[in-house]
C-alpha atoms as a PDB file:
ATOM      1  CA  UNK A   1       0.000   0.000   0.000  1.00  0.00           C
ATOM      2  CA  UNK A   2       2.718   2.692  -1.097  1.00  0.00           C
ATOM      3  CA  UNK A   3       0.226   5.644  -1.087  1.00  0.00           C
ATOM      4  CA  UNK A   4      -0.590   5.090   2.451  1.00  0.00           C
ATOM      5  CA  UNK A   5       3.548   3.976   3.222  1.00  0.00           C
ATOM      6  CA  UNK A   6       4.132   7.947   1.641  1.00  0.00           C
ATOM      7  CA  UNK A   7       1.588   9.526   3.691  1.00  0.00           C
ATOM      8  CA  UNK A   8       3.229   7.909   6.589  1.00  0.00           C
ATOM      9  CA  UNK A   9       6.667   8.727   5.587  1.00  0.00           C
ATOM     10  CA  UNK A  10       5.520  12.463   5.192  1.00  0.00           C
ATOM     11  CA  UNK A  11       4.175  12.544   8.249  1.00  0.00           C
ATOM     12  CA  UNK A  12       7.375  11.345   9.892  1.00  0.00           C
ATOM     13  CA  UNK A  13       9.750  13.351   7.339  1.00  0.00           C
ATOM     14  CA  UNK A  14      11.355  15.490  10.110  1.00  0.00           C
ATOM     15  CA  UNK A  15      13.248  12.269  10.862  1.00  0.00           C
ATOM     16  CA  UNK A  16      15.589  12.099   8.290  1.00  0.00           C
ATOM     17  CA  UNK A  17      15.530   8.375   7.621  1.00  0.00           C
ATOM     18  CA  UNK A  18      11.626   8.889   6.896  1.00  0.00           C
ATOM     19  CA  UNK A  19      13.190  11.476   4.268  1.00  0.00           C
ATOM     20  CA  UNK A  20      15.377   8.842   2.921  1.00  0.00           C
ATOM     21  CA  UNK A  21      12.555   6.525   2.536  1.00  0.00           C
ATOM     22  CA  UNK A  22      10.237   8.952   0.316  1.00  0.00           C
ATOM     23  CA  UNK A  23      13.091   9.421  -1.773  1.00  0.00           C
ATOM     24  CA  UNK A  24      13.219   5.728  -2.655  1.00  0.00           C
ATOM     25  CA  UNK A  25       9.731   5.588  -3.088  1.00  0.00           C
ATOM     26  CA  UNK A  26      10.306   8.176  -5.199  1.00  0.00           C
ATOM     27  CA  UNK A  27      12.968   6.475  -7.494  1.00  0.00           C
ATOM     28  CA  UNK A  28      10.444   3.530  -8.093  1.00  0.00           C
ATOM     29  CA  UNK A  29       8.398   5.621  -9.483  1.00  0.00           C
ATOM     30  CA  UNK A  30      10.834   7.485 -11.571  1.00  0.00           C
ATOM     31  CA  UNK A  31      10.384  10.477 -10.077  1.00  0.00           C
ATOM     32  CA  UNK A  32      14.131  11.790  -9.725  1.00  0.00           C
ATOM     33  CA  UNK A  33      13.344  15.118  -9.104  1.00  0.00           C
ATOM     34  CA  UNK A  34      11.686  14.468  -6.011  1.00  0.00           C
ATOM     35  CA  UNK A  35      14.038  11.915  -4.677  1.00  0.00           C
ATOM     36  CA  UNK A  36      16.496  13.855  -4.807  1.00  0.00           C
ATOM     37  CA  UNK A  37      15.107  16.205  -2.479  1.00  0.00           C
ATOM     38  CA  UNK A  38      14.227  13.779  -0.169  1.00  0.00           C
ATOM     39  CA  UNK A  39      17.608  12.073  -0.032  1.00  0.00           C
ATOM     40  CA  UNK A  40      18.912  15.461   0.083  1.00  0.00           C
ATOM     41  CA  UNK A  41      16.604  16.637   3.168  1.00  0.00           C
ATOM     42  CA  UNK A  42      18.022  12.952   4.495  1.00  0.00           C
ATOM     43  CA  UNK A  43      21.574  13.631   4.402  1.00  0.00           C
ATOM     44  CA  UNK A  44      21.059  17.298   5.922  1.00  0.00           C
ATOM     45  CA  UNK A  45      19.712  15.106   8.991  1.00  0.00           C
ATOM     46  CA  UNK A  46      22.592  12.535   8.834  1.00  0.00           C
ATOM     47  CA  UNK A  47      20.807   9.816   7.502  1.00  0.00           C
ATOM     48  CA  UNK A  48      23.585   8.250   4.494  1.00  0.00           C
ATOM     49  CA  UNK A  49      21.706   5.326   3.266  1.00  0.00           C
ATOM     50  CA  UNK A  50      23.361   5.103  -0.386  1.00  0.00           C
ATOM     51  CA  UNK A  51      20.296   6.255  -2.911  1.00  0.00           C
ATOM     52  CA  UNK A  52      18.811   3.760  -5.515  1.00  0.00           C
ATOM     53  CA  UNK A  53      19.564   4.438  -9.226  1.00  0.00           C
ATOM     54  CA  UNK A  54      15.968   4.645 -11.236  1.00  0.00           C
ATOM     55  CA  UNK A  55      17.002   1.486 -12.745  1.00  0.00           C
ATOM     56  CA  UNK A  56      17.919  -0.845  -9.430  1.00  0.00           C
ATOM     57  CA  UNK A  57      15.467  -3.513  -8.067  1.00  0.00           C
ATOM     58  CA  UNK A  58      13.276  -2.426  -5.470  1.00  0.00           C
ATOM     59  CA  UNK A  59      15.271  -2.301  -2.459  1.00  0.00           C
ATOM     60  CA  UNK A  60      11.760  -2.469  -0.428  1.00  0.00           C
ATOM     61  CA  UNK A  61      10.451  -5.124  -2.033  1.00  0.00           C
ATOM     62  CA  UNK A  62      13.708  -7.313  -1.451  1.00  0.00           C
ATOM     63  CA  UNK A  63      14.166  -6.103   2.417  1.00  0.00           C
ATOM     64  CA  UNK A  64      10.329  -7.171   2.609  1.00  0.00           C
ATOM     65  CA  UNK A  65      10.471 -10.358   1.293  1.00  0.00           C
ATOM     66  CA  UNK A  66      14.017 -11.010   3.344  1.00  0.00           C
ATOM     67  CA  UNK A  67      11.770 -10.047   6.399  1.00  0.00           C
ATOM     68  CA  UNK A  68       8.950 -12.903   5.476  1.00  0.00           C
ATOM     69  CA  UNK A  69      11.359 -15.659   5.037  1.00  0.00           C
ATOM     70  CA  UNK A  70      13.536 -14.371   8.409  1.00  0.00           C
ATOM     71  CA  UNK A  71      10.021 -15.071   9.764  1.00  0.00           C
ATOM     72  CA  UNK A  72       9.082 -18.366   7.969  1.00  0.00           C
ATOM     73  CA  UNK A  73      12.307 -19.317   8.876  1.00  0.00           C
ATOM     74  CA  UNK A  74      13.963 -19.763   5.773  1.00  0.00           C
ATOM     75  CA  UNK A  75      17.252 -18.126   6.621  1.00  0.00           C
ATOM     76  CA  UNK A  76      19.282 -19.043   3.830  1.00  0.00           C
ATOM     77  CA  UNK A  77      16.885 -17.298   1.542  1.00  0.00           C
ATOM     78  CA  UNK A  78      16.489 -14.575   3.718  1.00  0.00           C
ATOM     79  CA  UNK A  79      20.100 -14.286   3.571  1.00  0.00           C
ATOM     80  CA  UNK A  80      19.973 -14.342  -0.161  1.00  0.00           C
ATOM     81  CA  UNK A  81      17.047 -11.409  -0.830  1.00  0.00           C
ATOM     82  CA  UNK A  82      19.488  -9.010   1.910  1.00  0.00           C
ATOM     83  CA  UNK A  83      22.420  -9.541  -0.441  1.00  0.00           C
ATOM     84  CA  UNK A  84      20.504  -8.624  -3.597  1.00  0.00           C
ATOM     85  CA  UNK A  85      19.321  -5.497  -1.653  1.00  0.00           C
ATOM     86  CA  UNK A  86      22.557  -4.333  -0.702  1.00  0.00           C
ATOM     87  CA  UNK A  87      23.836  -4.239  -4.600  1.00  0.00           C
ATOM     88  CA  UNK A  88      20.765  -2.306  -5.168  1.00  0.00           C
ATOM     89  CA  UNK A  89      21.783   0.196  -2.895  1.00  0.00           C
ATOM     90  CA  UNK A  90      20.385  -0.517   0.587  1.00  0.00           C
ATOM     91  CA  UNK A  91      23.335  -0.405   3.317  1.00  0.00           C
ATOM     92  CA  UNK A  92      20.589  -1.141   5.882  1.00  0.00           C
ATOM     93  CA  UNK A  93      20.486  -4.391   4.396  1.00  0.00           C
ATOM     94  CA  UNK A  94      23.923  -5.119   5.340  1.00  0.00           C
ATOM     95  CA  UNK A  95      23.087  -4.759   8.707  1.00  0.00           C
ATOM     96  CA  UNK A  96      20.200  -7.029   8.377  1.00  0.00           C
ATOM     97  CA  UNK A  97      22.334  -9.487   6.905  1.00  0.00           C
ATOM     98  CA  UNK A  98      24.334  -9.937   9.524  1.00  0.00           C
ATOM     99  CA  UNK A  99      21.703 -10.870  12.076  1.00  0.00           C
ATOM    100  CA  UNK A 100      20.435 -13.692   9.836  1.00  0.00           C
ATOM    101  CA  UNK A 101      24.470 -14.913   8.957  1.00  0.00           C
ATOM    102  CA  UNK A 102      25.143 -14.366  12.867  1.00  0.00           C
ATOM    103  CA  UNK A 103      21.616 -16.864  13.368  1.00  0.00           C
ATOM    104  CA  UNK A 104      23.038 -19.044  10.641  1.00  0.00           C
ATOM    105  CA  UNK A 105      26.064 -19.088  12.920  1.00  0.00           C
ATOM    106  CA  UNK A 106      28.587 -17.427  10.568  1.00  0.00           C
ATOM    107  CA  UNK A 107      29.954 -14.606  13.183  1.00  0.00           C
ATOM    108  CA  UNK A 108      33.382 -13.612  10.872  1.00  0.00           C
ATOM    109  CA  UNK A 109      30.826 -12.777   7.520  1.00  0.00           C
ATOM    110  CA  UNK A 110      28.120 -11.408  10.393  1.00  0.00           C
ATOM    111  CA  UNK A 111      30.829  -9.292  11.686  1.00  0.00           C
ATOM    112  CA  UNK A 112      31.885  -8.045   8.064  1.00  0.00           C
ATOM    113  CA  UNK A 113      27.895  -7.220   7.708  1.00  0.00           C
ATOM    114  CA  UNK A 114      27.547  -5.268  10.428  1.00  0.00           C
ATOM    115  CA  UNK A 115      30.547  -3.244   9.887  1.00  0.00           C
ATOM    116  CA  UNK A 116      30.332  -2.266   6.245  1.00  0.00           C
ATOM    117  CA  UNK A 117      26.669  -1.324   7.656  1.00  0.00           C
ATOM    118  CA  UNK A 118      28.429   0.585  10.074  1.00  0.00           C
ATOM    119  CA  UNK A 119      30.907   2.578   8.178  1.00  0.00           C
ATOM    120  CA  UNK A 120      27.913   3.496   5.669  1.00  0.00           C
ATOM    121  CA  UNK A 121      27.059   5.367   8.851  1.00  0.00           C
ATOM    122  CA  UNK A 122      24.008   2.878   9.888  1.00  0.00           C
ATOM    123  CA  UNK A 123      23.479   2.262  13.581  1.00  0.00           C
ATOM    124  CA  UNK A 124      22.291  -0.643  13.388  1.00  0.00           C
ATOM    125  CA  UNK A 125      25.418  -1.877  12.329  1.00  0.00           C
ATOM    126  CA  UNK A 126      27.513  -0.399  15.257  1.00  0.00           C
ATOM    127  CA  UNK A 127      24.774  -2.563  17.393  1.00  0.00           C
ATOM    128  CA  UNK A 128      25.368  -5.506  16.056  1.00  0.00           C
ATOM    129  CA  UNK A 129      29.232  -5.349  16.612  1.00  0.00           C
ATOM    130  CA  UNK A 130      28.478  -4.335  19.868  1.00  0.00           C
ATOM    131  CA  UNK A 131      26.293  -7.327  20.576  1.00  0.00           C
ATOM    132  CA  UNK A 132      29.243  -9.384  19.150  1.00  0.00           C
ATOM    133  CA  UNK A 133      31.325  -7.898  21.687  1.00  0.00           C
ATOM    134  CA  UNK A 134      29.413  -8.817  24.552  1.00  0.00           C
ATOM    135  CA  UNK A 135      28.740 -12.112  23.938  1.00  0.00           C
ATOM    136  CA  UNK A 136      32.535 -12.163  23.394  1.00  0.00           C
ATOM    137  CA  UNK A 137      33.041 -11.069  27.132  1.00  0.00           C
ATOM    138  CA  UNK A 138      34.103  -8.028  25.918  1.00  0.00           C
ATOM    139  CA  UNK A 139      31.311  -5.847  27.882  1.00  0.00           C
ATOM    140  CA  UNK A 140      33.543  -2.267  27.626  1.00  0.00           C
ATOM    141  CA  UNK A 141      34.587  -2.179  24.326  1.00  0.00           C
ATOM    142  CA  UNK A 142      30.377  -3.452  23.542  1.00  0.00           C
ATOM    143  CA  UNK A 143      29.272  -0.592  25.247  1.00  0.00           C
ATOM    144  CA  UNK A 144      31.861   1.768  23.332  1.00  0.00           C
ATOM    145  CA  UNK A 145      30.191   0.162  20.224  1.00  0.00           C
ATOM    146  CA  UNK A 146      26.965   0.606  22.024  1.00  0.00           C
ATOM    147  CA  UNK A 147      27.437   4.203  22.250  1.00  0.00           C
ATOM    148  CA  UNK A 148      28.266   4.703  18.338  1.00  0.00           C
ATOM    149  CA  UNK A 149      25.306   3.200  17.189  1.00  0.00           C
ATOM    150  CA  UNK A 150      23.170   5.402  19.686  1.00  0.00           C
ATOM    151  CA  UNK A 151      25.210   8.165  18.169  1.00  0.00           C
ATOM    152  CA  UNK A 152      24.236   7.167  14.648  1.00  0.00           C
ATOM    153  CA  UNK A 153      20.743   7.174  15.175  1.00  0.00           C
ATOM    154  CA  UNK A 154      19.957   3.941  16.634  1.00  0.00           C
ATOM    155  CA  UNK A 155      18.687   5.038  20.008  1.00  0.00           C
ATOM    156  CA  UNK A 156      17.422   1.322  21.096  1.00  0.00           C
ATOM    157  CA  UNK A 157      21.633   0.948  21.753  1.00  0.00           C
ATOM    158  CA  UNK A 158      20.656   3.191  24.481  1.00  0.00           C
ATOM    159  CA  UNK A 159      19.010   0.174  26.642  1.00  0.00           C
ATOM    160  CA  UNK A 160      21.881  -2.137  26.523  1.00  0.00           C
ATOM    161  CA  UNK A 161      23.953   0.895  27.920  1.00  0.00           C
ATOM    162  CA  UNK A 162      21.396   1.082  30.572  1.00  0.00           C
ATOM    163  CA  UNK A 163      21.468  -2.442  31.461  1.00  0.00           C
ATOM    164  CA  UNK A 164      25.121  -2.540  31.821  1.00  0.00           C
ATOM    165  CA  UNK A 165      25.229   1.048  34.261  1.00  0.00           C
ATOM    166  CA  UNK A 166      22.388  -0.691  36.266  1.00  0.00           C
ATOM    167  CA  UNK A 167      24.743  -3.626  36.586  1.00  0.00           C
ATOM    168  CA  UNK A 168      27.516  -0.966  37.815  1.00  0.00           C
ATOM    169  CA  UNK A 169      24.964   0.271  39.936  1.00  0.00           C
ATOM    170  CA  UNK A 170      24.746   3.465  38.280  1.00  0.00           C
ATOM    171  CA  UNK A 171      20.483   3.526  38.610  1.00  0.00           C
ATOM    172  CA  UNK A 172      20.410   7.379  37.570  1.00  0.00           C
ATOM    173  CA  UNK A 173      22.333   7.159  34.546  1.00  0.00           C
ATOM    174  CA  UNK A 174      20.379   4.033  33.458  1.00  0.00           C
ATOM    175  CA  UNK A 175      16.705   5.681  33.989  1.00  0.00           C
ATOM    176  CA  UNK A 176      18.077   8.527  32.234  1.00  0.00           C
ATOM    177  CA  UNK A 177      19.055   6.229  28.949  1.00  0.00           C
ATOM    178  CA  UNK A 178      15.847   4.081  29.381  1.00  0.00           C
ATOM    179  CA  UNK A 179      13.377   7.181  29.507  1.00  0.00           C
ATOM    180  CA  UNK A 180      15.097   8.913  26.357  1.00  0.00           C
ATOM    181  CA  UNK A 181      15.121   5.257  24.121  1.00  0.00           C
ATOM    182  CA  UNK A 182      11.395   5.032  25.707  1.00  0.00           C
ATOM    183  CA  UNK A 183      10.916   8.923  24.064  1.00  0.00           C
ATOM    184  CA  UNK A 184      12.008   7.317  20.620  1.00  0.00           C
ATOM    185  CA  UNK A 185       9.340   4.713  21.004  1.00  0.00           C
ATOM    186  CA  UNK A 186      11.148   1.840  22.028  1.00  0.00           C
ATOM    187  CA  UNK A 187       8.366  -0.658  24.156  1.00  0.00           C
ATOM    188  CA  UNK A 188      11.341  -2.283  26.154  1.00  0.00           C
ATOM    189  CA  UNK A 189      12.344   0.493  27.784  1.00  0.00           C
ATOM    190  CA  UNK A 190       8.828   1.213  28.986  1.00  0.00           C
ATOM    191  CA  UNK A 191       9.124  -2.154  30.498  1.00  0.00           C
ATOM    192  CA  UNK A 192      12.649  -1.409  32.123  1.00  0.00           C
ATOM    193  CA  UNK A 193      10.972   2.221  33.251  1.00  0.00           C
ATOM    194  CA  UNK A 194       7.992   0.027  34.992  1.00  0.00           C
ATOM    195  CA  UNK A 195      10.605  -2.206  36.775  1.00  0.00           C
ATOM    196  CA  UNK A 196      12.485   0.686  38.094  1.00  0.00           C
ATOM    197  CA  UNK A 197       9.255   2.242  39.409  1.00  0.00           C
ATOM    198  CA  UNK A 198       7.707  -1.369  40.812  1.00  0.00           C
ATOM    199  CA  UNK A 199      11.095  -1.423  42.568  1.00  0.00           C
ATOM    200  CA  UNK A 200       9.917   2.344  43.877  1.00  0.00           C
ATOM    201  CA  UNK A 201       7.281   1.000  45.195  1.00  0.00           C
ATOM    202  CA  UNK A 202       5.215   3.987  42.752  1.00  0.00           C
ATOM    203  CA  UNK A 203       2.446   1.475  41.664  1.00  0.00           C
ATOM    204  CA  UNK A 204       0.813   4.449  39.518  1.00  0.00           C
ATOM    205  CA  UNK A 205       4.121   5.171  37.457  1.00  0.00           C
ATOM    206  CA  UNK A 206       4.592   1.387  37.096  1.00  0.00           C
ATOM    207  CA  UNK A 207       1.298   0.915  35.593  1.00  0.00           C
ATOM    208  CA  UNK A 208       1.360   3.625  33.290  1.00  0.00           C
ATOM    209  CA  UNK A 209       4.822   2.519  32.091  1.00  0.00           C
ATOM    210  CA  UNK A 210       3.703  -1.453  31.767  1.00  0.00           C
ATOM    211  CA  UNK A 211       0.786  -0.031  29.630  1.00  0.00           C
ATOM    212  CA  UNK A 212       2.404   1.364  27.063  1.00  0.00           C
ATOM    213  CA  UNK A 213       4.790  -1.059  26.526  1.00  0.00           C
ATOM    214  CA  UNK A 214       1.721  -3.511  25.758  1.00  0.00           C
ATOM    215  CA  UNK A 215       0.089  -0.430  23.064  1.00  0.00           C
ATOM    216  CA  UNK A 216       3.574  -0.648  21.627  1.00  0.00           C
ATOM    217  CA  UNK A 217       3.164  -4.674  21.527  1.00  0.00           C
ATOM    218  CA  UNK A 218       5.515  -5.564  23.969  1.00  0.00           C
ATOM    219  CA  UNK A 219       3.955  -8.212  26.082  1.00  0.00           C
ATOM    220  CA  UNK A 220       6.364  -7.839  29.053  1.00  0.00           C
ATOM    221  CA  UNK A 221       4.155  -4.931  29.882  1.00  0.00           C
ATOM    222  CA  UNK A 222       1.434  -7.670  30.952  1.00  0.00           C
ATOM    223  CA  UNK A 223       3.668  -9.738  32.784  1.00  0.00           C
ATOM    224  CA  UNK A 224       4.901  -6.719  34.510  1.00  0.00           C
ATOM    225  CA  UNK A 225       1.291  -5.507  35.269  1.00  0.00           C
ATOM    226  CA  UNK A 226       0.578  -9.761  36.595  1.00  0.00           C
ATOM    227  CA  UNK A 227       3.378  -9.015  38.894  1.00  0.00           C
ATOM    228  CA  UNK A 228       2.016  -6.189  40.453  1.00  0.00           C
ATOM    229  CA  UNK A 229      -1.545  -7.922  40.786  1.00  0.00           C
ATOM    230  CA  UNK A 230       0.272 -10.890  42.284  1.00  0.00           C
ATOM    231  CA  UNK A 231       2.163  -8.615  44.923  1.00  0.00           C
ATOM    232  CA  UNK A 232      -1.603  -7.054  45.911  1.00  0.00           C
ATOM    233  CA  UNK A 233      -2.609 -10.429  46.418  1.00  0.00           C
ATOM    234  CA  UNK A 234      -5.175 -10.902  43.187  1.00  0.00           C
ATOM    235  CA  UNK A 235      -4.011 -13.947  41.920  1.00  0.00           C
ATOM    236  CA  UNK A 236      -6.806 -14.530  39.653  1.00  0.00           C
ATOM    237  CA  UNK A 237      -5.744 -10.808  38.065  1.00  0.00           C
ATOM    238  CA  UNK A 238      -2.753 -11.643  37.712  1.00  0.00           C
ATOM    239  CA  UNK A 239      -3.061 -15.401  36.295  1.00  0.00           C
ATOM    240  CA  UNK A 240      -5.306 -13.645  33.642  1.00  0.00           C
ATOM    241  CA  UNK A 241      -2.230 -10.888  32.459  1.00  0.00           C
ATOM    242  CA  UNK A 242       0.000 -14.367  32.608  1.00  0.00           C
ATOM    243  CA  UNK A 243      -1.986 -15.943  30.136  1.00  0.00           C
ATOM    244  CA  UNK A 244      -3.030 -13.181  28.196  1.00  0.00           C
ATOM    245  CA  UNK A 245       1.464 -12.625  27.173  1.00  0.00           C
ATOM    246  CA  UNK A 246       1.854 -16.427  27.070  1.00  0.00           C
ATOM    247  CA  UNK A 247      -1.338 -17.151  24.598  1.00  0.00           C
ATOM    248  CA  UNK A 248       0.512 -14.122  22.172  1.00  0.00           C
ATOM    249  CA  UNK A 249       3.553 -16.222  22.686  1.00  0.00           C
ATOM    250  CA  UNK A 250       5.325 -14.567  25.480  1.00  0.00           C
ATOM    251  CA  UNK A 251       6.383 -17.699  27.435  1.00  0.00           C
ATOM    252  CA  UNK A 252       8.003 -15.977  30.214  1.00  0.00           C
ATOM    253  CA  UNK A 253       3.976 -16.111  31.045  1.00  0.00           C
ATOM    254  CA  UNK A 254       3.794 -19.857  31.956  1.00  0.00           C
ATOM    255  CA  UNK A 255       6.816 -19.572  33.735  1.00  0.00           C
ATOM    256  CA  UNK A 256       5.421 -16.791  35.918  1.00  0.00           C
ATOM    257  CA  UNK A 257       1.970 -18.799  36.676  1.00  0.00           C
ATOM    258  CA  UNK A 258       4.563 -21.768  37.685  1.00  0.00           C
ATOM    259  CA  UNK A 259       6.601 -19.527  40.332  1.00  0.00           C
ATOM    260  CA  UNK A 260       3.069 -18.215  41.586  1.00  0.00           C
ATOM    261  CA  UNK A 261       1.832 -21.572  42.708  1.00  0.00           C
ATOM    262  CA  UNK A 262       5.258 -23.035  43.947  1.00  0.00           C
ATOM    263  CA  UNK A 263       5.596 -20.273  45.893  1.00  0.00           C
ATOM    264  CA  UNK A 264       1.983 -21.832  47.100  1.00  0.00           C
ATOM    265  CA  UNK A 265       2.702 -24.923  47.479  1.00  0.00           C
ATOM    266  CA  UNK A 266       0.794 -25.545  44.908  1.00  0.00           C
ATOM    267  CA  UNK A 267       3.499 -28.232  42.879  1.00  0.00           C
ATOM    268  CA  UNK A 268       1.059 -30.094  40.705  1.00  0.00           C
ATOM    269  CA  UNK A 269      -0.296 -26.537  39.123  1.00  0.00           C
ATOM    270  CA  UNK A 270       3.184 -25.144  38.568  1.00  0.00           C
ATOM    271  CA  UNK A 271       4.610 -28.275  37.027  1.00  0.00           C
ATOM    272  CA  UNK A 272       1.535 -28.434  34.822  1.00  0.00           C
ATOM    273  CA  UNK A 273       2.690 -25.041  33.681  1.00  0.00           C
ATOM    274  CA  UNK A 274       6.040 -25.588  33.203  1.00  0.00           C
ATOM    275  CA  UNK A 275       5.779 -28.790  30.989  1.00  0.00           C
ATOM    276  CA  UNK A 276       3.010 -26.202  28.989  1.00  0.00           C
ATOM    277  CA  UNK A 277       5.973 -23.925  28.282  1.00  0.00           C
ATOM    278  CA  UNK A 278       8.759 -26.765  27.576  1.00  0.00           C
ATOM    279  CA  UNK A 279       5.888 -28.672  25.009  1.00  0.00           C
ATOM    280  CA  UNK A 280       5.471 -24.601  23.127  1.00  0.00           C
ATOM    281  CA  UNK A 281       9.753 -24.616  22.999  1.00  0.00           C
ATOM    282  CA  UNK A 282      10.843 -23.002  26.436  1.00  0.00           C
ATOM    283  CA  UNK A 283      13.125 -25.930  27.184  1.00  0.00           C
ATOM    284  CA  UNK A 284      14.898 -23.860  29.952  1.00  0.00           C
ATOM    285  CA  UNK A 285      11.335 -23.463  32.190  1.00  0.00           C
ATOM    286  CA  UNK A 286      12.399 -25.775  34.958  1.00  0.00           C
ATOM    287  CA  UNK A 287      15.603 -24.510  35.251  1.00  0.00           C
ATOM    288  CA  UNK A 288      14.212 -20.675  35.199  1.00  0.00           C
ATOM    289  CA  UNK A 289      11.812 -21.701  38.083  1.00  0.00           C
ATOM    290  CA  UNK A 290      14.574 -23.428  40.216  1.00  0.00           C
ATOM    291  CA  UNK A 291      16.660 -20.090  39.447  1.00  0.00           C
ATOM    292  CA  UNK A 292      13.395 -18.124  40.554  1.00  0.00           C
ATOM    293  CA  UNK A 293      13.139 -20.329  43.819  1.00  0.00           C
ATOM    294  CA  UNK A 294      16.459 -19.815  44.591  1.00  0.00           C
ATOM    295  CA  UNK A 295      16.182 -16.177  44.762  1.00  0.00           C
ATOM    296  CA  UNK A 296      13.422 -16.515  46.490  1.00  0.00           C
ATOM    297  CA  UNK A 297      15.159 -18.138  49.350  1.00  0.00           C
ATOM    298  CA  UNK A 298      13.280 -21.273  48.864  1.00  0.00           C
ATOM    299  CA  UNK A 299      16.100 -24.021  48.004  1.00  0.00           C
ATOM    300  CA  UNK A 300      14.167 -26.894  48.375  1.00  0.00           C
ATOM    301  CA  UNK A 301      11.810 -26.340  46.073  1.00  0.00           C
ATOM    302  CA  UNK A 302      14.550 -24.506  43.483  1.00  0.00           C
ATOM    303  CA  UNK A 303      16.579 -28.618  43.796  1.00  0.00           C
ATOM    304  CA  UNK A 304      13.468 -29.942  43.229  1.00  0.00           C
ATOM    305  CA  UNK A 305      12.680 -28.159  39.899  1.00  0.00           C
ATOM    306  CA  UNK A 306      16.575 -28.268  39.433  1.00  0.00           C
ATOM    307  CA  UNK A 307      16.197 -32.395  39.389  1.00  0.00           C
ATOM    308  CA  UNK A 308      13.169 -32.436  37.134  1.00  0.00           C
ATOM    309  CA  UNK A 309      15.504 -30.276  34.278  1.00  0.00           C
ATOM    310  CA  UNK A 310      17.888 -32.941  34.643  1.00  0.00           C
ATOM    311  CA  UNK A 311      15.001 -36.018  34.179  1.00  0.00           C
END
């Protein structure tokens, strides 16, 4: 529906990669005159996505189909339809690329992705080295990384910076990264906002923060908001927000129902809950509820969860 994409696009167009985007809407149509304002208003904002010639395959057609088979699975062919759009001209596809090669689990050509996506001055691709980093051990030089792709536009770097201050125990400095990736519309960091103000004990500024995570489709939000209904004591409020994120898929959901009832007693209910989200694919749910017993202080029932992961 391109008519409704532009309208869209124009709406947006003081962000420059919304600029970008009418310009290559605009070179599909043949229209070079008015893509090259648009990728001209782009590059005035900073946005250097490399513009399509008139005659180039459409670069949104390819990145949309490379999205459907990421979906569907098909990774090889997603793989495929990214490298056709990067020779017509997308360098966002590189950095798409190298999440499905890193999936495929081929982290040097991932790594060469990401940073020809990078120097093309794409955030996206400075994230991706960063998350290479980190799961490297290298958590300072990730964060470095971190901070160039926040710098280059890609503002959701700005919760994995947050994550690793709250680990230093720097709480302000976090908030303060979570709020502004939460001001670029980023549902996750609504969710880290409500955790910081649960913590607070501000049930009001919690709930506010949970429910806009789930408008934005993040279904943390409802596990967040279960939490909360569980710590008041309405369990069957909160068993309804725990099903409601695992029946969209969320699985963290079942898990959640099975800590509620062990920490009740209530073993045949939260095993029954746990084998629900091992049989949908969350192999790890007996383990997670031992590790959420443990915490709890309640190592007998964590070794007995513990010794059901190892049956």
């Amino acid at each position: 529906d391109l008519p409704l994409a532009e309208q869209f696009y124009r709406q947006a167009a003081p962000c420059p990669e919304a600029a970008f985007r009418l310009g290559e809407l605009h070179t599909e149509r043949g229209d070079n005159e008015q893509a090259a304002f648009w990728y001209d208003r782009a590059e005035r904002g900073g946005y250097h996505g490399v513009r399509q010639s008139p005659d180039a395959s459409s670069t949104y057609a390819l990145m949309e189909l490379a999205k459907d088979a990421t979906e569907a699975g098909d990774l090889s062919t997603a793989a495929d339809l990214y490298r056709r759009a990067v020779c017509s001209g997308s360098t966002e596809a590189y950095a798409e690329l190298g999440f499905v090669l890193e999936e495929l689990g081929d982290i040097a050509e991932a790594e060469v992705a990401y940073r020809r996506a990078a120097e093309a001055g794409r955030g996206l691709g400075w994230y991706g080295l960063g998350s290479l980093r980190l799961q490297e051990g290298g958590a300072e030089q990730a964060e470095t990384l971190y901070r160039r792709a926040a710098d280059a536009g890609h503002l959701g770097s700005l919760i994995n910076i947050g994550i690793m201050q709250q680990q230093r125990g720097e709480h302000d400095l976090a908030e303060a990264n979570f709020r502004q990736a939460a001001k670029a519309g980023f549902p996750n960091a609504e969710v880290l906002l409500g955790d910081i103000a649960a913590q607070r004990d501000d049930q009001a500024a919690a709930i506010k923060h949970y429910n806009r995570a789930i408008k934005w489709g993040n279904t943390d939000g409802l596990i967040g908001l279960g939490l909360l209904l569980e710590d008041d004591g309405d369990l069957a409020a909160a068993e309804s927000h725990f099903l409601q994120a695992a029946d969209v898929g969320n699985l963290h959901g079942l898990v959640h129902l099975a800590i509620m009832y062990a920490l009740r007693h209530d073993d045949e209910r939260a095993e029954s809950y746990c084998r629900e989200a091992i049989e949908a694919g969350y192999i790890d749910a007996y383990i997670e509820l031992g590790d959420m017993l443990h915490h709890e202080g309640n190592l007998e029932s964590a070794e007995h969860y513990y010794r059901l992961a190892g049956g």
